[in-house]
C-alpha atoms as a PDB file:
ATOM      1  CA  UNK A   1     145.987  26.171  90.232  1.00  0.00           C
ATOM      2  CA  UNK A   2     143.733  25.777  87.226  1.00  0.00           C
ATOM      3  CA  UNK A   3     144.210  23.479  84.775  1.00  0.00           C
ATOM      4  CA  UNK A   4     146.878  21.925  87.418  1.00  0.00           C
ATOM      5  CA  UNK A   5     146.452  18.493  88.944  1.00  0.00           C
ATOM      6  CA  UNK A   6     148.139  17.539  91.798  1.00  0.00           C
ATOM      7  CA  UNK A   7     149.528  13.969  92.327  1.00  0.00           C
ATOM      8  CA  UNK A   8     149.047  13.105  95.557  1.00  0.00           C
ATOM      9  CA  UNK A   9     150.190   9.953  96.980  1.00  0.00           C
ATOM     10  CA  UNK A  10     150.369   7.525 100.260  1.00  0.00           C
ATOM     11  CA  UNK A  11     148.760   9.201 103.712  1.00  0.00           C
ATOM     12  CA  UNK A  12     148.129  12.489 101.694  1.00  0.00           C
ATOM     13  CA  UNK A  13     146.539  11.073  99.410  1.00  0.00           C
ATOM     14  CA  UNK A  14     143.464   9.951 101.760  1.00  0.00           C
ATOM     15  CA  UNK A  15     143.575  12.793 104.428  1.00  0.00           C
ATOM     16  CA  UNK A  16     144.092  16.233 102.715  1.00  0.00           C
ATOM     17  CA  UNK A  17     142.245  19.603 102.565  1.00  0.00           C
ATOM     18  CA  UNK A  18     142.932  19.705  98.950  1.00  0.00           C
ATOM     19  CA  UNK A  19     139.950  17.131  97.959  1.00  0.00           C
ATOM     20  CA  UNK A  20     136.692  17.026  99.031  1.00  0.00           C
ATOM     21  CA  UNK A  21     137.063  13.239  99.802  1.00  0.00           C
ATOM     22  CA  UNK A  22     139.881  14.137 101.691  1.00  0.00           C
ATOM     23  CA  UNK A  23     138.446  16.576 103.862  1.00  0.00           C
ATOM     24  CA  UNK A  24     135.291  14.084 104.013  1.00  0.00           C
ATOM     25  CA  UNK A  25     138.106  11.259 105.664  1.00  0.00           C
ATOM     26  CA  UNK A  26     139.387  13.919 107.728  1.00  0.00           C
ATOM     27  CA  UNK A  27     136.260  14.476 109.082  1.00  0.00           C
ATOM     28  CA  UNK A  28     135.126  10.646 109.532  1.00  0.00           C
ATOM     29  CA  UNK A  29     138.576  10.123 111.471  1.00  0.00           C
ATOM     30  CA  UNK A  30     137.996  12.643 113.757  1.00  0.00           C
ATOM     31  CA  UNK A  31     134.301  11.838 114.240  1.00  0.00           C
ATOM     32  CA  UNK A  32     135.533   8.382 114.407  1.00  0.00           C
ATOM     33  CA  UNK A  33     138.069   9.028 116.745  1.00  0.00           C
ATOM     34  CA  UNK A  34     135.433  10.957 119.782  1.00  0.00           C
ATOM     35  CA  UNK A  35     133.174   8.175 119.367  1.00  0.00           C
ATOM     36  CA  UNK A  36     135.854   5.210 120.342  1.00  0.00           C
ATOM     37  CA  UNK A  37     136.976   7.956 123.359  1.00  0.00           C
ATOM     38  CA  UNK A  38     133.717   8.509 124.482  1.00  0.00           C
ATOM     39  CA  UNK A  39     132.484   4.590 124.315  1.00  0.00           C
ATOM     40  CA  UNK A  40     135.918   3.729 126.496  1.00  0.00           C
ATOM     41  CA  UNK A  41     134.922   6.639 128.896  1.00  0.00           C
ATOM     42  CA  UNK A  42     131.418   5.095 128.836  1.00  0.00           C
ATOM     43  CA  UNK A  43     132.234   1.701 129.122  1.00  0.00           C
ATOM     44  CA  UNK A  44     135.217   1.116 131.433  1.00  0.00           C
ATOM     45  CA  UNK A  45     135.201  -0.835 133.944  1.00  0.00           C
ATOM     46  CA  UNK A  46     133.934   1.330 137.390  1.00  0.00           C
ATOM     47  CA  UNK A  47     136.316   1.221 140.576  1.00  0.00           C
ATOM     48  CA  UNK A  48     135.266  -0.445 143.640  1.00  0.00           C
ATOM     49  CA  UNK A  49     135.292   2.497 146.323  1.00  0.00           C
ATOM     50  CA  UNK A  50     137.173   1.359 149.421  1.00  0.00           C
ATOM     51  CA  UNK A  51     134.750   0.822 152.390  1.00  0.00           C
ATOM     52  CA  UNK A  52     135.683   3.236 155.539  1.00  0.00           C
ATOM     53  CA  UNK A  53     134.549   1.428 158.536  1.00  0.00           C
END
């Protein structure tokens, strides 16, 4: 595609694999994405265990 310039547009046009800014915001979403996992994991409230008397 030399010479060629693609028009992207609307989600594409942030999240791609054609632009380096694109795969850059691929990247950050998915980073982004294991760190809000992980601090919901980390941070949840704990469950009382049941006393067995």
């Amino acid at each position: 595609m030399a010479g060629e310039e693609e028009k992207l547009t609307g989600f594409s046009k942030y999240y791609n694999s054609v632009t380096t800014q694109g795969r850059v915001n691929v990247a950050l979403t998915s980073l982004g994405v294991l760190v809000i996992a992980g601090a919901y994991v980390w941070f949840k409230p704990k469950k009382e265990k049941a006393a067995t008397n």
